[in-house]
C-alpha atoms as a PDB file:
ATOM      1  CA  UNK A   1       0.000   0.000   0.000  1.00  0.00           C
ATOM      2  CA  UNK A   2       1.234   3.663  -0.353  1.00  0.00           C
ATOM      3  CA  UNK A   3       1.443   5.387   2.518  1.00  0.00           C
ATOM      4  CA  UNK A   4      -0.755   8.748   2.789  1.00  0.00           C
ATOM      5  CA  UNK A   5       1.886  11.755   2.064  1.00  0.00           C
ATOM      6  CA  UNK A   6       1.204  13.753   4.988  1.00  0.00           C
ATOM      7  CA  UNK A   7       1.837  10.905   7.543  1.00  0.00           C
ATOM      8  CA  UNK A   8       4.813  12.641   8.516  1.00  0.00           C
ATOM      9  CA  UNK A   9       4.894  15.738   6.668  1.00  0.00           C
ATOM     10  CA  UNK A  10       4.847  18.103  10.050  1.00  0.00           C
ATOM     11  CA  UNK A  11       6.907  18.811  12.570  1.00  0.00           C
ATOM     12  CA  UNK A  12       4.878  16.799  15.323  1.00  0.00           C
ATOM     13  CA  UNK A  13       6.676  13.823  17.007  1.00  0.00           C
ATOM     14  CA  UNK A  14       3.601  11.628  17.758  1.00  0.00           C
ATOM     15  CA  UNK A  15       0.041  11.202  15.795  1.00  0.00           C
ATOM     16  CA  UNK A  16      -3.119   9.192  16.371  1.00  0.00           C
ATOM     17  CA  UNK A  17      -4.820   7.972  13.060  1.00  0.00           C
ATOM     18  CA  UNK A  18      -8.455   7.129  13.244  1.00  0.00           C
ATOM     19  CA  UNK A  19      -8.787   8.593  16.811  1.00  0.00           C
ATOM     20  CA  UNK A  20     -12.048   8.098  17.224  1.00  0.00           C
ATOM     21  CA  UNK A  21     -12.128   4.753  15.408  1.00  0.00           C
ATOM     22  CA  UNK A  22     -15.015   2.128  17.145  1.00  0.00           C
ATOM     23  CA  UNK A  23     -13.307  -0.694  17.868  1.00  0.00           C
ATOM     24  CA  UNK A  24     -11.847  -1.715  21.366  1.00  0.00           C
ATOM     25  CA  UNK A  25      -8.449  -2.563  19.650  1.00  0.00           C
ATOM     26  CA  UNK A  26      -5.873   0.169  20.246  1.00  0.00           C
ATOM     27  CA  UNK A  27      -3.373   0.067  18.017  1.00  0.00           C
ATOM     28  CA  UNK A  28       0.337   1.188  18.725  1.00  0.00           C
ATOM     29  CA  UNK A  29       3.358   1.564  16.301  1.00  0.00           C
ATOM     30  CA  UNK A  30       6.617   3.280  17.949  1.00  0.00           C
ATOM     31  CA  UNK A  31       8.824   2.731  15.225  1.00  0.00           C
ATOM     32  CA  UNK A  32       6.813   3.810  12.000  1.00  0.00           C
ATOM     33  CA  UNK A  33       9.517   6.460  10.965  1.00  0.00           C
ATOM     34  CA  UNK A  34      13.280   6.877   9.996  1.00  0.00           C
ATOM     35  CA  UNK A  35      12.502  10.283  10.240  1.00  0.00           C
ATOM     36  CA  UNK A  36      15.879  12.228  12.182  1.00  0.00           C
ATOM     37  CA  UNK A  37      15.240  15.832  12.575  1.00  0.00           C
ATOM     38  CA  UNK A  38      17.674  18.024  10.643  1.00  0.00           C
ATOM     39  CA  UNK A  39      19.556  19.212  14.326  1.00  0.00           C
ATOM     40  CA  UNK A  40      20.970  15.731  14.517  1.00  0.00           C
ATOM     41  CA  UNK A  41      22.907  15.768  11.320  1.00  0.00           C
ATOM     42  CA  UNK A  42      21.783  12.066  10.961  1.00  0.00           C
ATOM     43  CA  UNK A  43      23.643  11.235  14.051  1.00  0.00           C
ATOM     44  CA  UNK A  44      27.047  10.728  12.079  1.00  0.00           C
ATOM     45  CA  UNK A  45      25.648   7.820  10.349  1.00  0.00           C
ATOM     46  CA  UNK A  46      25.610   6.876   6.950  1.00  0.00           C
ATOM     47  CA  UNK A  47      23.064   6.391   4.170  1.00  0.00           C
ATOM     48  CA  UNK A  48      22.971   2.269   4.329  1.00  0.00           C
ATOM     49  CA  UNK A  49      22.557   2.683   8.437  1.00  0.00           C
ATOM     50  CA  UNK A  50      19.797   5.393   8.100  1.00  0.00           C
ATOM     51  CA  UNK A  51      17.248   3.136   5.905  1.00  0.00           C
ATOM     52  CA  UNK A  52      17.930   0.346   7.815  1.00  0.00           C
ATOM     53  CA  UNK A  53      16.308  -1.833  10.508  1.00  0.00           C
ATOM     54  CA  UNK A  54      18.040  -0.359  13.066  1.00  0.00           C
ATOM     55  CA  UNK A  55      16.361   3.071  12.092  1.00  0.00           C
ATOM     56  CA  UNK A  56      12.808   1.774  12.418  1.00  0.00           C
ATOM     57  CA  UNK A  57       9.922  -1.153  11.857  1.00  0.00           C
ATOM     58  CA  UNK A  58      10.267  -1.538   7.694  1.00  0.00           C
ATOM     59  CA  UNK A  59       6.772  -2.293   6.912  1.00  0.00           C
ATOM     60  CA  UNK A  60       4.980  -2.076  10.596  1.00  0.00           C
ATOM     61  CA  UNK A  61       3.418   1.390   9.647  1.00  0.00           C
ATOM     62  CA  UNK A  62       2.031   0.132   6.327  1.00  0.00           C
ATOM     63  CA  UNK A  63       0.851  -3.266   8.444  1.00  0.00           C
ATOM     64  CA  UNK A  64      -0.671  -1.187  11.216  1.00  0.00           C
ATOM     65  CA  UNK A  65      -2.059   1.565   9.274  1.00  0.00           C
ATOM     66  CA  UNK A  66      -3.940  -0.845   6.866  1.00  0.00           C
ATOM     67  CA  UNK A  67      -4.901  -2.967  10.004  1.00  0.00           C
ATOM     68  CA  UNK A  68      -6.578   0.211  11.316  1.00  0.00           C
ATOM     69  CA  UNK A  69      -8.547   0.849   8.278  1.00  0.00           C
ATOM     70  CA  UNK A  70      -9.886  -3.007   8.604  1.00  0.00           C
ATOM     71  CA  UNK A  71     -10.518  -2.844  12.305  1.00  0.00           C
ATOM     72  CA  UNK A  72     -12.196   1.042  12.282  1.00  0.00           C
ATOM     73  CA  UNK A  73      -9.360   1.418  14.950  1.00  0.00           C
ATOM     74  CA  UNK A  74      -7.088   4.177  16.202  1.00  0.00           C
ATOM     75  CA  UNK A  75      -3.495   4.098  15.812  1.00  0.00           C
ATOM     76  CA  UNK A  76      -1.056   5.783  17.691  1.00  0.00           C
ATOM     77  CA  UNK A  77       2.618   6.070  16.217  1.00  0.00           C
ATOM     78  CA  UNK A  78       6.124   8.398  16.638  1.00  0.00           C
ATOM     79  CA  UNK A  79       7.040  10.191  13.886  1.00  0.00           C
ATOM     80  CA  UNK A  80      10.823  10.324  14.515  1.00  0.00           C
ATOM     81  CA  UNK A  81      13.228   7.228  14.570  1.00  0.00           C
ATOM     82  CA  UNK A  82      14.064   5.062  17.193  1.00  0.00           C
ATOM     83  CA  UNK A  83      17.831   5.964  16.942  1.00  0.00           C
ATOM     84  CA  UNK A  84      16.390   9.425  18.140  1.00  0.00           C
ATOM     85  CA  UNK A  85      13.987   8.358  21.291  1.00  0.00           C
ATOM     86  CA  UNK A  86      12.667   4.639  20.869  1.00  0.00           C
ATOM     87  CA  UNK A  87       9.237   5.178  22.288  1.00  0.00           C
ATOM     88  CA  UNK A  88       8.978   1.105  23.759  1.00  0.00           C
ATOM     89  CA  UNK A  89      11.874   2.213  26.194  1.00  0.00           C
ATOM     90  CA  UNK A  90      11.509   4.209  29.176  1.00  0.00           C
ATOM     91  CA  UNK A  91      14.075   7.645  29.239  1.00  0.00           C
ATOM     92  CA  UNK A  92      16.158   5.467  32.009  1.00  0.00           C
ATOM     93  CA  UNK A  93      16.780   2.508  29.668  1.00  0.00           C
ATOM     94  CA  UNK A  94      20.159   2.896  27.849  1.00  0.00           C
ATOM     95  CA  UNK A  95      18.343   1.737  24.655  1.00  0.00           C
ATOM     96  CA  UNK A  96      16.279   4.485  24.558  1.00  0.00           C
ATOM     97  CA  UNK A  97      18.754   6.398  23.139  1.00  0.00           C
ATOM     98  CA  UNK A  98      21.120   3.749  22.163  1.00  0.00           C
ATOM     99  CA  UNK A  99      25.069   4.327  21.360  1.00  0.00           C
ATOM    100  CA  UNK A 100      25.048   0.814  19.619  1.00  0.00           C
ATOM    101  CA  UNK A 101      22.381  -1.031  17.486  1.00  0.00           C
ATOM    102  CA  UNK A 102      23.261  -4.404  16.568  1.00  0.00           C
ATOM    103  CA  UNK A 103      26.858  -3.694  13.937  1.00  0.00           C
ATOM    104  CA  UNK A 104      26.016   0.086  14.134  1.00  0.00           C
ATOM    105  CA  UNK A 105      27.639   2.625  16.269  1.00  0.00           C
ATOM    106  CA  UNK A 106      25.829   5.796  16.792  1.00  0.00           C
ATOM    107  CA  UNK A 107      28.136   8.423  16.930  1.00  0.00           C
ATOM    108  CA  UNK A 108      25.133  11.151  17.841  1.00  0.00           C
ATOM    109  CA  UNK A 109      24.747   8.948  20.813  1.00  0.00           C
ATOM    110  CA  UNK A 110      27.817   8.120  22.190  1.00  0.00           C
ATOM    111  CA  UNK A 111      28.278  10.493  24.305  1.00  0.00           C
ATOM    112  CA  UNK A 112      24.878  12.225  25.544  1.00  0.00           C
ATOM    113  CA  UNK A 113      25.165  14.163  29.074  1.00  0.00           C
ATOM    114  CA  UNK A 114      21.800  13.313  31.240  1.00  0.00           C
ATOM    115  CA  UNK A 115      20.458  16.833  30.628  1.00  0.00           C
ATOM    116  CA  UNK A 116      20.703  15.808  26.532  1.00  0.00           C
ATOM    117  CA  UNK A 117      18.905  12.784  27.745  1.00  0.00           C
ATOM    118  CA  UNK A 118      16.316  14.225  29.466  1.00  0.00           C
ATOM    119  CA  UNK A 119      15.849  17.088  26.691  1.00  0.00           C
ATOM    120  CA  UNK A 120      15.145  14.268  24.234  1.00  0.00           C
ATOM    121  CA  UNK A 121      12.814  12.318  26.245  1.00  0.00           C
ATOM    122  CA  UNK A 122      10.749  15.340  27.063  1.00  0.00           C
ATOM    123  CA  UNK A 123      10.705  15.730  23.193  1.00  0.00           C
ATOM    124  CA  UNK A 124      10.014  12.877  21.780  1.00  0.00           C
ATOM    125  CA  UNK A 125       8.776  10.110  24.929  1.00  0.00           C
ATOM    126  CA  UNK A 126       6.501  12.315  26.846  1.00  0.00           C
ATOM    127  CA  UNK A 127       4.184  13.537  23.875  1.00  0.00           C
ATOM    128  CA  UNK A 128       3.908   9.944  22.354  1.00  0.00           C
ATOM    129  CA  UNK A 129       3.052   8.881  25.815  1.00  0.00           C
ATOM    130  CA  UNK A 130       0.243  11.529  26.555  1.00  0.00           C
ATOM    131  CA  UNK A 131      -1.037  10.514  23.301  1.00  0.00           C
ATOM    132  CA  UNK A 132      -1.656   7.153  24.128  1.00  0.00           C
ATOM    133  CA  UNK A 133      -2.837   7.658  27.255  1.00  0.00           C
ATOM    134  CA  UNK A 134      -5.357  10.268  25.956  1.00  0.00           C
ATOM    135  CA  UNK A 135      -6.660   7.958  23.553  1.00  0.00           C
ATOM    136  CA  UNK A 136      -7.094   5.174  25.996  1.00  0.00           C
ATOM    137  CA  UNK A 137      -8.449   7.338  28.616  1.00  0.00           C
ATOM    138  CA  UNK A 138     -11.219   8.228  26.288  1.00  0.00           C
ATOM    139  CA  UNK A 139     -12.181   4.376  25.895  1.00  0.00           C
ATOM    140  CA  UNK A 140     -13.078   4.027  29.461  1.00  0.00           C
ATOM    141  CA  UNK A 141     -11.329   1.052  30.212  1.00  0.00           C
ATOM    142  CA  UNK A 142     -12.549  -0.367  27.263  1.00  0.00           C
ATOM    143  CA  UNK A 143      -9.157  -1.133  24.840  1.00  0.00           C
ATOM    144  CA  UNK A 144      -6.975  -4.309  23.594  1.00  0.00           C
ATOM    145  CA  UNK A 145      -3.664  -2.395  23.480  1.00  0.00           C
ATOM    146  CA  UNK A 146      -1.659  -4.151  20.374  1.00  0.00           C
ATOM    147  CA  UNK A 147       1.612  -2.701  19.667  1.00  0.00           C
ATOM    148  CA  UNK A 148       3.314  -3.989  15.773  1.00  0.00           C
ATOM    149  CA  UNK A 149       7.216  -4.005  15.635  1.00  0.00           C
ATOM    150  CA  UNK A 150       8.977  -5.601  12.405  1.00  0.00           C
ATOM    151  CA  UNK A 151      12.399  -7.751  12.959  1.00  0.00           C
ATOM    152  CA  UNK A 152      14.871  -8.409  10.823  1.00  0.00           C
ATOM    153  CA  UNK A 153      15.226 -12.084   9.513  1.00  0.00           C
ATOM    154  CA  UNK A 154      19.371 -11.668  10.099  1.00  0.00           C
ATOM    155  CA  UNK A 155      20.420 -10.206  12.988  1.00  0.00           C
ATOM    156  CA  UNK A 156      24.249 -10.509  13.726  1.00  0.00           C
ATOM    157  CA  UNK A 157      24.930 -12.929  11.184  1.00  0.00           C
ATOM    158  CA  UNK A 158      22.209 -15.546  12.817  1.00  0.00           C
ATOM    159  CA  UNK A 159      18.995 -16.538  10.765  1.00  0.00           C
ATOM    160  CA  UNK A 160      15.489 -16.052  12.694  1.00  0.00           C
ATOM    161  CA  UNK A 161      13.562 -19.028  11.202  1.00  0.00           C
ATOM    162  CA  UNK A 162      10.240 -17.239  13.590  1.00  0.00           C
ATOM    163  CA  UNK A 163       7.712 -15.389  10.930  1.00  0.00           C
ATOM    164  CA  UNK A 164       5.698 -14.102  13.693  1.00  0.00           C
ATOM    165  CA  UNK A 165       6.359 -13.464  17.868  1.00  0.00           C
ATOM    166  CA  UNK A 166       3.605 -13.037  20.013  1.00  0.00           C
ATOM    167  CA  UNK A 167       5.268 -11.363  23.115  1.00  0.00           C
ATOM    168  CA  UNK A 168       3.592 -10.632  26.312  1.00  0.00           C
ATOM    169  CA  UNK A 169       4.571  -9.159  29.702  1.00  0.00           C
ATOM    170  CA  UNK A 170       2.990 -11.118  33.203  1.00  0.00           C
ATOM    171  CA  UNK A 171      -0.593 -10.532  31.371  1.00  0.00           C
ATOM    172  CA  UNK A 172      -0.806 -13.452  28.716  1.00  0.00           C
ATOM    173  CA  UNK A 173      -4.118 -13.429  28.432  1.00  0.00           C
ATOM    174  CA  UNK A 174      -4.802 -12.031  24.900  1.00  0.00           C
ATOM    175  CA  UNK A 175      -1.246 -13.702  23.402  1.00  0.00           C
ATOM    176  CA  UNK A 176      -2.824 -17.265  25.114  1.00  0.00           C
ATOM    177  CA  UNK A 177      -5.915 -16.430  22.891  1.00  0.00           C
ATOM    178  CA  UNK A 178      -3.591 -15.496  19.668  1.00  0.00           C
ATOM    179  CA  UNK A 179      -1.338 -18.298  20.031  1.00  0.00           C
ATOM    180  CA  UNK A 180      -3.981 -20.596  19.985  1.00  0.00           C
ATOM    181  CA  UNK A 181      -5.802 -18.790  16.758  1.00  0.00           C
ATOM    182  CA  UNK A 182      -2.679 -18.452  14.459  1.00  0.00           C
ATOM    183  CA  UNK A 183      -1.781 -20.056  11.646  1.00  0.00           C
ATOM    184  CA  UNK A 184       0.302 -20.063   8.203  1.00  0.00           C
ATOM    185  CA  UNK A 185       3.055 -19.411   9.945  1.00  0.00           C
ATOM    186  CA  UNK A 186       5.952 -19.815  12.231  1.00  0.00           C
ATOM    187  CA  UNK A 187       4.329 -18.084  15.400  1.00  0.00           C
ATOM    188  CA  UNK A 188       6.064 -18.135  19.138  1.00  0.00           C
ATOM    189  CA  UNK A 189       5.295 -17.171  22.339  1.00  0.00           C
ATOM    190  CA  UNK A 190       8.190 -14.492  22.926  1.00  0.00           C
ATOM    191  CA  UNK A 191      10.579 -14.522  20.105  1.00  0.00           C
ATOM    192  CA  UNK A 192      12.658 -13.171  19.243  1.00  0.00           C
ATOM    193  CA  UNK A 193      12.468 -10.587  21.866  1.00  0.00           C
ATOM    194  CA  UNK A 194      10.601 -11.505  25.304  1.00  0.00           C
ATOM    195  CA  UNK A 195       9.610  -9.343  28.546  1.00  0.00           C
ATOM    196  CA  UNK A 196      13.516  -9.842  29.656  1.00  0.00           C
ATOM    197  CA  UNK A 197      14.996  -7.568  26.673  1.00  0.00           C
ATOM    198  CA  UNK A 198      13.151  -5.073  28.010  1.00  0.00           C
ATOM    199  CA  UNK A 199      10.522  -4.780  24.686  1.00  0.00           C
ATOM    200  CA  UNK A 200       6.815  -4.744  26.586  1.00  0.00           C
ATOM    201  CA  UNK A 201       7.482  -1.024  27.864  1.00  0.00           C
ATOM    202  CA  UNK A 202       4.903   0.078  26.176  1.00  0.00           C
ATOM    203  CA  UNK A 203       2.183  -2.757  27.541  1.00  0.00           C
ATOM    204  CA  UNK A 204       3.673  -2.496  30.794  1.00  0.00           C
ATOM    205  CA  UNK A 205       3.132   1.199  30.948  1.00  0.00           C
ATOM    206  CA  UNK A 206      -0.034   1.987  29.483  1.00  0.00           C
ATOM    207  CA  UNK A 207      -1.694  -1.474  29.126  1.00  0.00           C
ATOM    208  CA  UNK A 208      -0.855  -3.534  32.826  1.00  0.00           C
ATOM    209  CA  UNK A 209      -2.001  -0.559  35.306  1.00  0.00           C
ATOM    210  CA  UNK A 210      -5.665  -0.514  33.502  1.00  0.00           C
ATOM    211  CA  UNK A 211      -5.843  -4.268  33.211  1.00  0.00           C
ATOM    212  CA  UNK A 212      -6.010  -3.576  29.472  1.00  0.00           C
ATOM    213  CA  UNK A 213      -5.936  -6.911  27.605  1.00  0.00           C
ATOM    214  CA  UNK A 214      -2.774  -6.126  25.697  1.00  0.00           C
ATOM    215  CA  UNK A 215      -0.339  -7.930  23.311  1.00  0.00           C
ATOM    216  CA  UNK A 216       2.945  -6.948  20.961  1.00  0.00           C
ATOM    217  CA  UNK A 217       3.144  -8.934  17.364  1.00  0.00           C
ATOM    218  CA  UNK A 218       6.459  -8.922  16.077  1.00  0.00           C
ATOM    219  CA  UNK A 219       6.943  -9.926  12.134  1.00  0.00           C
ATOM    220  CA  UNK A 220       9.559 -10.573  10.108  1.00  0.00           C
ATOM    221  CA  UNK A 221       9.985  -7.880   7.693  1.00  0.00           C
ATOM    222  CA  UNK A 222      10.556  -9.853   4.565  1.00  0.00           C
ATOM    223  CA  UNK A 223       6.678 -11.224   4.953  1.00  0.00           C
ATOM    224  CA  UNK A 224       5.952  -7.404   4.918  1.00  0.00           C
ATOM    225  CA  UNK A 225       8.158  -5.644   2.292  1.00  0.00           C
ATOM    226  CA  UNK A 226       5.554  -4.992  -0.436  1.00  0.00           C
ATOM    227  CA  UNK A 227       2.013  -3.318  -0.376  1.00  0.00           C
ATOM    228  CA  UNK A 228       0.507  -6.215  -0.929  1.00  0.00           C
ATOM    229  CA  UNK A 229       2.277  -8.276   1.617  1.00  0.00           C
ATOM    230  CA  UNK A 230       1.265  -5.640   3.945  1.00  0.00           C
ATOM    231  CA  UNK A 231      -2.198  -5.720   3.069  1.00  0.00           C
ATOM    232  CA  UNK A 232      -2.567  -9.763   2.873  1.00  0.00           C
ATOM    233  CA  UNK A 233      -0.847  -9.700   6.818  1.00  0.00           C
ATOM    234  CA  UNK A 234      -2.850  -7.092   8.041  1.00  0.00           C
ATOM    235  CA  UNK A 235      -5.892  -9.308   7.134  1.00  0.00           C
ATOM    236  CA  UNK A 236      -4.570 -12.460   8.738  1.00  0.00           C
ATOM    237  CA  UNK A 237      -3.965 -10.231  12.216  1.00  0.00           C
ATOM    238  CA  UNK A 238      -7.330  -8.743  12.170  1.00  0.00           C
ATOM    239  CA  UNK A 239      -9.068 -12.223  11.900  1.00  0.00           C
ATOM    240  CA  UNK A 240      -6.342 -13.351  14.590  1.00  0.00           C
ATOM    241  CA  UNK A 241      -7.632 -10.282  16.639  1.00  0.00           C
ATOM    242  CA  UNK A 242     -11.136 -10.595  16.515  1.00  0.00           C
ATOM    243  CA  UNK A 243     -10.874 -14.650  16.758  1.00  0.00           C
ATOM    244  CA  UNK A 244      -8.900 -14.197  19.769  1.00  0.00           C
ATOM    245  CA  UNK A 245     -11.365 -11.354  21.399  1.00  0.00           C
ATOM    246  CA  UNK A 246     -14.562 -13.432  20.785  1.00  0.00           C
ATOM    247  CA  UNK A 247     -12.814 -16.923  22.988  1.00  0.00           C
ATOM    248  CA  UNK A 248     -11.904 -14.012  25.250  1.00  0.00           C
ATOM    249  CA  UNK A 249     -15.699 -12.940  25.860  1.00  0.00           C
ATOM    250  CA  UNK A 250     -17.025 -16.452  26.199  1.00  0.00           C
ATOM    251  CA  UNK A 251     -18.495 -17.677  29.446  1.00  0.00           C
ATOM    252  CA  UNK A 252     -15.931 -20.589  31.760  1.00  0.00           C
ATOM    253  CA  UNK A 253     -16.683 -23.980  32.129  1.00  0.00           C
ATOM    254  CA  UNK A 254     -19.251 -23.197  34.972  1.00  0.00           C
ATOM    255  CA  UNK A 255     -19.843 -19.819  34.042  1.00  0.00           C
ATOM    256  CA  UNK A 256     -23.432 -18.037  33.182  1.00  0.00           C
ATOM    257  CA  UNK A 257     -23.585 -16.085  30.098  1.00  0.00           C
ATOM    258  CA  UNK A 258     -24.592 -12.933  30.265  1.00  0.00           C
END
């Protein structure tokens, strides 16, 4: 799919799509963008490390943003890379602004005083996470939070054979429900990131203190590197989704229905 052209044409460092969008599912993408504001001076890097996956999610925004579209759901995503402020880390985390990315060294990054830390984060961390939080306080407790992340199928020289992670914090509830919907492909519980590389920020800051049912889906990026690979896995999650919600709402053994 082509992207819309003013989905990061301004200056802002977080947006909402769909806001008001009807369904409970709450979608989150915090690395939609390579987009490094011009006071970095690309952080020292160079083109091939700029465009790559270290930079952002290649082909989470198209995935989410047609996903939203299918669902009637609202989407909230950062418009600035992760090599910038990675929104799924909190301002303490080292990764947040990281100095290294898998072969990369970032030389904008190497050697950032804690006021230059905190500068960014009020930036870039704090706006994306009012966003969020405005758009779940308007559901009234009433939100799946689903964050979409891409990996890449190399990663230090090792092959990921996983298509598809299903990662949860110490709330599994929703990922029990997807794991057991899935299928056509290679899905895990936890791969090939898990709760202890410090990934489920985002569910454990926004989603866990509500109760929100919440889950992150993590795909390889060469099942979503054209439109139409975009499109055809954005169908397969929203089935997965609303599969996984309706076993969700049905009564226990022992239960009444309501």
């Amino acid at each position: 799919m082509q992207l819309p052209a003013g989905l990061f044409a301004d200056d802002s460092v977080v947006r909402a799509a769909n806001p008001g969008g009807s369904h409970p599912v709450v979608l989150v993408c915090e690395h939609a963008s390579l987009r490094i504001p011009p006071e970095f001076h690309d952080l020292g890097l160079e083109a091939d490390a700029l465009t790559s996956h270290i930079a952002w999610d290649p082909g989470a925004m198209e995935t989410a943003l047609a996903l939203s579209g299918m669902l009637d759901a609202s989407l909230v995503y950062s418009t600035v890379s992760r090599l910038v402020y990675d929104c799924n880390r909190p301002p303490e985390a080292p990764a947040a602004m990281p100095a290294v990315s898998e072969i990369y060294a970032i030389p904008g990054n190497s050697a950032l005083t804690q006021a230059e830390r905190q500068a960014r984060a009020e930036t870039y961390y704090r706006p994306f996470e009012q966003c969020l939080e405005e758009v779940l306080e308007e559901r009234n407790g009433d939100a799946v939070v689903v964050t979409l992340h891409s990996f890449t199928p190399v990663y230090n020289g090792v092959l990921r054979d996983v298509e598809i992670g299903v990662l949860h914090d110490v709330d599994s509830r929703f990922a029990d429900a997807m794991l057991d919907t899935a299928e056509g492909y290679d899905v895990r519980r936890n791969e090939p990131y898990g709760p202890a590389d410090g990934v489920t920020h985002t569910l454990k800051r926004h989603a866990l203190p509500r109760g929100l049912l919440n889950v992150m889906i993590e795909i390889r990026n060469d099942l979503i590197a054209t439109p139409e690979q975009c499109l055809a896995m954005a169908t397969h999650l929203a089935n997965w989704l609303e599969a996984s919600m309706a076993s969700l709402r049905q009564p226990q053994l022992g239960e009444t229905a309501k």
